[in-house]
Protein backbone atom coordinates (compact mmCIF):
# COMPACT_ATOMS: atom_id res chain seq x y z
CA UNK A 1 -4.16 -61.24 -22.18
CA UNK A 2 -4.43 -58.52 -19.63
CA UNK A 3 -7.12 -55.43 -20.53
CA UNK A 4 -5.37 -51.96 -21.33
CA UNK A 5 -7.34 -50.63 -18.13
CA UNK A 6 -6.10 -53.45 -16.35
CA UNK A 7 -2.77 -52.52 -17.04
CA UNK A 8 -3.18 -48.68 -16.40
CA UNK A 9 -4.61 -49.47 -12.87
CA UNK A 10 -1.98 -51.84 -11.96
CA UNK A 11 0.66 -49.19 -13.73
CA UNK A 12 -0.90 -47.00 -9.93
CA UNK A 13 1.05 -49.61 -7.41
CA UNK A 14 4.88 -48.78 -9.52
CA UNK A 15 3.84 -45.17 -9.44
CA UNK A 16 3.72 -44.74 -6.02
CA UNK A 17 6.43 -46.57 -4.80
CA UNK A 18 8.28 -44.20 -6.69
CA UNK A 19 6.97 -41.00 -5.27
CA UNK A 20 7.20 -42.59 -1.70
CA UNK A 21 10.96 -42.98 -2.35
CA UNK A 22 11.33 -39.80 -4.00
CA UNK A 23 9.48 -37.78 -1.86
CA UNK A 24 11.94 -39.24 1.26
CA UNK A 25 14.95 -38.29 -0.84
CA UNK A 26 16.53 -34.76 0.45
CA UNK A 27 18.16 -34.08 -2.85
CA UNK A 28 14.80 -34.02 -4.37
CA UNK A 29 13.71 -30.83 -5.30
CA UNK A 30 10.34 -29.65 -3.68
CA UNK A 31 8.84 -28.36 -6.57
CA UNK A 32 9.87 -30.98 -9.17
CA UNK A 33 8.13 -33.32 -6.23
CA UNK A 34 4.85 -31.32 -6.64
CA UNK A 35 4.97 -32.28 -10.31
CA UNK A 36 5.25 -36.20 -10.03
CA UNK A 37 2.65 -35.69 -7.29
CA UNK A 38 0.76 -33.15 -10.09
CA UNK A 39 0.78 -36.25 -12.21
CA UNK A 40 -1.79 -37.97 -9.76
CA UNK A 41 -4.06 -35.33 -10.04
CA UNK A 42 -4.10 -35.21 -13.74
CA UNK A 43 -4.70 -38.86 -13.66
CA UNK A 44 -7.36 -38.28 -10.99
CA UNK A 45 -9.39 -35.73 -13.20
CA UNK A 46 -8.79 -38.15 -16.68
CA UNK A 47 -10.97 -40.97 -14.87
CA UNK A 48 -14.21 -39.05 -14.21
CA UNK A 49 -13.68 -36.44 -17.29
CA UNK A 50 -13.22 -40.01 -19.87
CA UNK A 51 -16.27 -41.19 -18.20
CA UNK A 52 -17.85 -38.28 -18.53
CA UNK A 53 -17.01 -38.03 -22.31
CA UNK A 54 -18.97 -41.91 -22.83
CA UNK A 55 -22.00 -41.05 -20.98
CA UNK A 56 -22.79 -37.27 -21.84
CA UNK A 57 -21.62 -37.66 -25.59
CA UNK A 58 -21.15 -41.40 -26.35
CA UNK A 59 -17.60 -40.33 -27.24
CA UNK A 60 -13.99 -41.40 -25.91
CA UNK A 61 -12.56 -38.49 -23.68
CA UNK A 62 -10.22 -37.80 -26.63
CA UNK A 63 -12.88 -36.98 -29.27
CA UNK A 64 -14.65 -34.06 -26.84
CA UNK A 65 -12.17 -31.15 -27.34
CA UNK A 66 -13.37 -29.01 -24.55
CA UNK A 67 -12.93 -31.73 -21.94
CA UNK A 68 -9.85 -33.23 -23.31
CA UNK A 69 -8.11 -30.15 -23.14
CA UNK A 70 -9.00 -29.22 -19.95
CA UNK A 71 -7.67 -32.43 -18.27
CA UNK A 72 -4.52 -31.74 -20.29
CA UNK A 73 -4.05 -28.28 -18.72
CA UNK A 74 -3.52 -30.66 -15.53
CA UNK A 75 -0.72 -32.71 -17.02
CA UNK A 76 1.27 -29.45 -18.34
CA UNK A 77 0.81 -27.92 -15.35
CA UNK A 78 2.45 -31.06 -13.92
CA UNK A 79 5.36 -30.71 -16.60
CA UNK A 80 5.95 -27.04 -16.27
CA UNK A 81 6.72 -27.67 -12.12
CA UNK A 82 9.05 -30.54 -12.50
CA UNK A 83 10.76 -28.41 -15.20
CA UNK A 84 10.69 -25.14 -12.93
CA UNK A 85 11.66 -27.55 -9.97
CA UNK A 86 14.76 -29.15 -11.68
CA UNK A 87 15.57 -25.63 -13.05
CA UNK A 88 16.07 -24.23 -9.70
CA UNK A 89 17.89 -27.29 -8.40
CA UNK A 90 20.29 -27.11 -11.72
CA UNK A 91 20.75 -23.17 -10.70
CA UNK A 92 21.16 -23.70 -7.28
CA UNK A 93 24.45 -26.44 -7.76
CA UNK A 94 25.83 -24.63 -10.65
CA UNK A 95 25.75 -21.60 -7.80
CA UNK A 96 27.36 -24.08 -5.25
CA UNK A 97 30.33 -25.11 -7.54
CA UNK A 98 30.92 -21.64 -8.70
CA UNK A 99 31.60 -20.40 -5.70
């Protein structure tokens, strides 16, 4: 059977396939863009901070609150943008057909 990290690395390959078709999309909106990409760099600071978390305090990344927390504040900054960035785009066609 194939190892959970296993899986998660391979899970990288799907990932950016997608963001190399969305980000050549013109309908995508910029800043919702910014947010998938946002997702890489919340997965980019996980990997050291969870390693971090084993050697420093013997602990999975999850059980250190401080460090946890602040790789999370990478992930809802990722959220918040691809909500703001669909917002706009939602605003900006419900301008379009109005007019």
């Amino acid at each position: 059977m194939i190892s959970k990290e296993t899986l998660f690395a391979l899970s990288l390959f799907p990932y950016l396939g997608f963001l190399w078709f969305l980000s050549r999309s013109p309908q995508m909106p910029r800043l919702a863009l910014y947010g998938f990409y946002g997702t890489l760099v919340f997965v980019a600071v996980t990997i050291p901070a969870g390693i971090y978390a084993v050697l420093h305090y013997g602990k999975s990344l999850a059980n250190v609150d401080w460090l946890h927390g602040s790789a999370e504040a990478f992930l809802t900054l990722s959220n918040i943008l691809l909500v703001l960035g669909f917002r706009q785009a939602v605003r900006q066609l419900k301008m379009k057909n109005d007019k």
